[in-house]
C-alpha atoms as a PDB file:
ATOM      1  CA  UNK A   1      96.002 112.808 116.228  1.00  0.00           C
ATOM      2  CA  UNK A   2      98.826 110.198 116.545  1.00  0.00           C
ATOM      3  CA  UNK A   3     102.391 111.763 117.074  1.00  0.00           C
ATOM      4  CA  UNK A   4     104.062 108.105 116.420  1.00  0.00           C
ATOM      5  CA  UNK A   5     103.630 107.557 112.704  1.00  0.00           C
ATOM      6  CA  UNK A   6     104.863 103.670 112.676  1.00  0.00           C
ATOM      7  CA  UNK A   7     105.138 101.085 115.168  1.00  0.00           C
ATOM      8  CA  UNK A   8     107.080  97.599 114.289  1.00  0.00           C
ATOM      9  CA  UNK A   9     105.296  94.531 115.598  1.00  0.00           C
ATOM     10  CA  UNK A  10     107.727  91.993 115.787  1.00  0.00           C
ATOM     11  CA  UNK A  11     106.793  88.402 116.143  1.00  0.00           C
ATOM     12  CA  UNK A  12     103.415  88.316 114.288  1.00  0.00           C
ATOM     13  CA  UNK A  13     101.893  84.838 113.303  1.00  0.00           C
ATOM     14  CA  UNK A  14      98.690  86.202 111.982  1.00  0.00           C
ATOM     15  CA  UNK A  15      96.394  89.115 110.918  1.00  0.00           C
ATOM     16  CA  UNK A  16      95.163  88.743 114.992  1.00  0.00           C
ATOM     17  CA  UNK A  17      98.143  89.756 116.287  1.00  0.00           C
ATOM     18  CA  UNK A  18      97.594  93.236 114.101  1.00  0.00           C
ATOM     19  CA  UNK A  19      94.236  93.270 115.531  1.00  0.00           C
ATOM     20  CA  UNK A  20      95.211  92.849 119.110  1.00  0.00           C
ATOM     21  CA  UNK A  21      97.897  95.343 118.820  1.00  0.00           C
ATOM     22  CA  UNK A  22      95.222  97.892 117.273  1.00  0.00           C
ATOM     23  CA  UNK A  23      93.018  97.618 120.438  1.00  0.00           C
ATOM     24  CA  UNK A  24      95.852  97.653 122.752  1.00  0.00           C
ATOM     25  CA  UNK A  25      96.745 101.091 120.976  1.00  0.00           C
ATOM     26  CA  UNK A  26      93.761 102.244 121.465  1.00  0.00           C
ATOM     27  CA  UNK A  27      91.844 105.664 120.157  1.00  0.00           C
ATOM     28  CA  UNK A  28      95.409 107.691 121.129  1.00  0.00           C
ATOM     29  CA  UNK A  29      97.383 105.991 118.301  1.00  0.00           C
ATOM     30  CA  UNK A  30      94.095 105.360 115.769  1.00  0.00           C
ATOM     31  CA  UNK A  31      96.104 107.082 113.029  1.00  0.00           C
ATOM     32  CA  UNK A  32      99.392 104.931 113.899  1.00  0.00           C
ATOM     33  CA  UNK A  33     100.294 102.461 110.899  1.00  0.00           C
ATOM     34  CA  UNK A  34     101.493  99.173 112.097  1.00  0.00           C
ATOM     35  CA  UNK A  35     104.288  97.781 110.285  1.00  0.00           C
ATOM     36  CA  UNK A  36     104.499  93.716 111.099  1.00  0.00           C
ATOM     37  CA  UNK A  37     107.778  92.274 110.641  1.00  0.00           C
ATOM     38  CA  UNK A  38     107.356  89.352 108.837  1.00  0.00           C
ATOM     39  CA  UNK A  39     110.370  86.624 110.942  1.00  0.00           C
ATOM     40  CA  UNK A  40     109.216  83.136 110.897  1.00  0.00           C
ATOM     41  CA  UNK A  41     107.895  80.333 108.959  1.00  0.00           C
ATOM     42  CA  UNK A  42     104.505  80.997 109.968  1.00  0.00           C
ATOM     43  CA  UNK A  43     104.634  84.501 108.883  1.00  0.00           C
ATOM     44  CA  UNK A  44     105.499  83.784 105.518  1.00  0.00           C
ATOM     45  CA  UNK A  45     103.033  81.472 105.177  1.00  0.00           C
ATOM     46  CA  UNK A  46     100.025  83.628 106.644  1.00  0.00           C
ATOM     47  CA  UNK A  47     101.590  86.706 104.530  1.00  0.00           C
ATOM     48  CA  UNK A  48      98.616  87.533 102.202  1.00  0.00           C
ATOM     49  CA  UNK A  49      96.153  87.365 105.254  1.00  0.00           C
ATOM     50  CA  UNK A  50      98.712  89.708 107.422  1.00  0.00           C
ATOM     51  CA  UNK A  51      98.713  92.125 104.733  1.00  0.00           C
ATOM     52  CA  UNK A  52      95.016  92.399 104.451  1.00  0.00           C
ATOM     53  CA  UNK A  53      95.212  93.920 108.048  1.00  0.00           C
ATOM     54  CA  UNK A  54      98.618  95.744 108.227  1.00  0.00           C
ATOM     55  CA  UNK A  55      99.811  99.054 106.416  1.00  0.00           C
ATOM     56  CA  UNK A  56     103.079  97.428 104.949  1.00  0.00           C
ATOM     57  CA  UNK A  57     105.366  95.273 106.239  1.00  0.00           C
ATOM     58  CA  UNK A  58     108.903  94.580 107.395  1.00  0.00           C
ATOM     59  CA  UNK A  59     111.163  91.130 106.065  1.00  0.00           C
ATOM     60  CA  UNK A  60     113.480  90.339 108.800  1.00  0.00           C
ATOM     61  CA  UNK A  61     116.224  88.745 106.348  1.00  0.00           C
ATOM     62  CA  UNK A  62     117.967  87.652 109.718  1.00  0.00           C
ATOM     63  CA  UNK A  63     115.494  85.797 111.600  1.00  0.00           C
ATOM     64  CA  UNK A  64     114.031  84.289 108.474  1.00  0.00           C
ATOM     65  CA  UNK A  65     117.570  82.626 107.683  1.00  0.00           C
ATOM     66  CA  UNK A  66     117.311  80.152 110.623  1.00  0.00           C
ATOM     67  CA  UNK A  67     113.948  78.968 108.925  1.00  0.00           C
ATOM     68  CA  UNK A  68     114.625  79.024 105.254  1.00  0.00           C
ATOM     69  CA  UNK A  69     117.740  77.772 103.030  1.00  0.00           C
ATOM     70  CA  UNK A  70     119.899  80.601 101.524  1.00  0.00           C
ATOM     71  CA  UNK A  71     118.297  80.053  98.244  1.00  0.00           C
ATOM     72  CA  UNK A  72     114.887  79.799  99.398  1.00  0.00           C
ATOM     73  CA  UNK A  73     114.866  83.118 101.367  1.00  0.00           C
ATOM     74  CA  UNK A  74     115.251  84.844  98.621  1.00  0.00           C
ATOM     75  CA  UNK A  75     112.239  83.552  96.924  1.00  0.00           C
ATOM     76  CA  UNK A  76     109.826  83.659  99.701  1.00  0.00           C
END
């Protein structure tokens, strides 16, 4: 059984980078829900096939400003 209940993944670009950090894990942390934090363009645009993978996610408002317009942040 896991004794970590969350982990935050920062920089993920795609449902892979779940997978990897799964494996990496390993069987120790198999009940561990991984949280990506969703920080760049490429997140945002990959979000629906990052979700498939993950067991929630994280906006990071503050990283996503440098990428997005204030009025399109809110949106996306």
């Amino acid at each position: 059984m896991c004794t970590v209940d969350f982990v935050g993944l920062p920089f993920v670009t795609s449902q892979d980078d779940i997978i990897e950090a799964r494996t990496v894990l390993g069987d120790e942390f198999k009940g561990c829900k991984i949280l990506p934090k969703v920080d760049s363009l490429d997140a945002v645009q990959r979000y629906a096939e990052i979700l498939e993978e993950a067991d929630g996610s994280v906006f990071q408002r503050n990283e996503l400003q440098w990428e997005f317009h204030a009025e399109k942040l809110v949106v996306a």
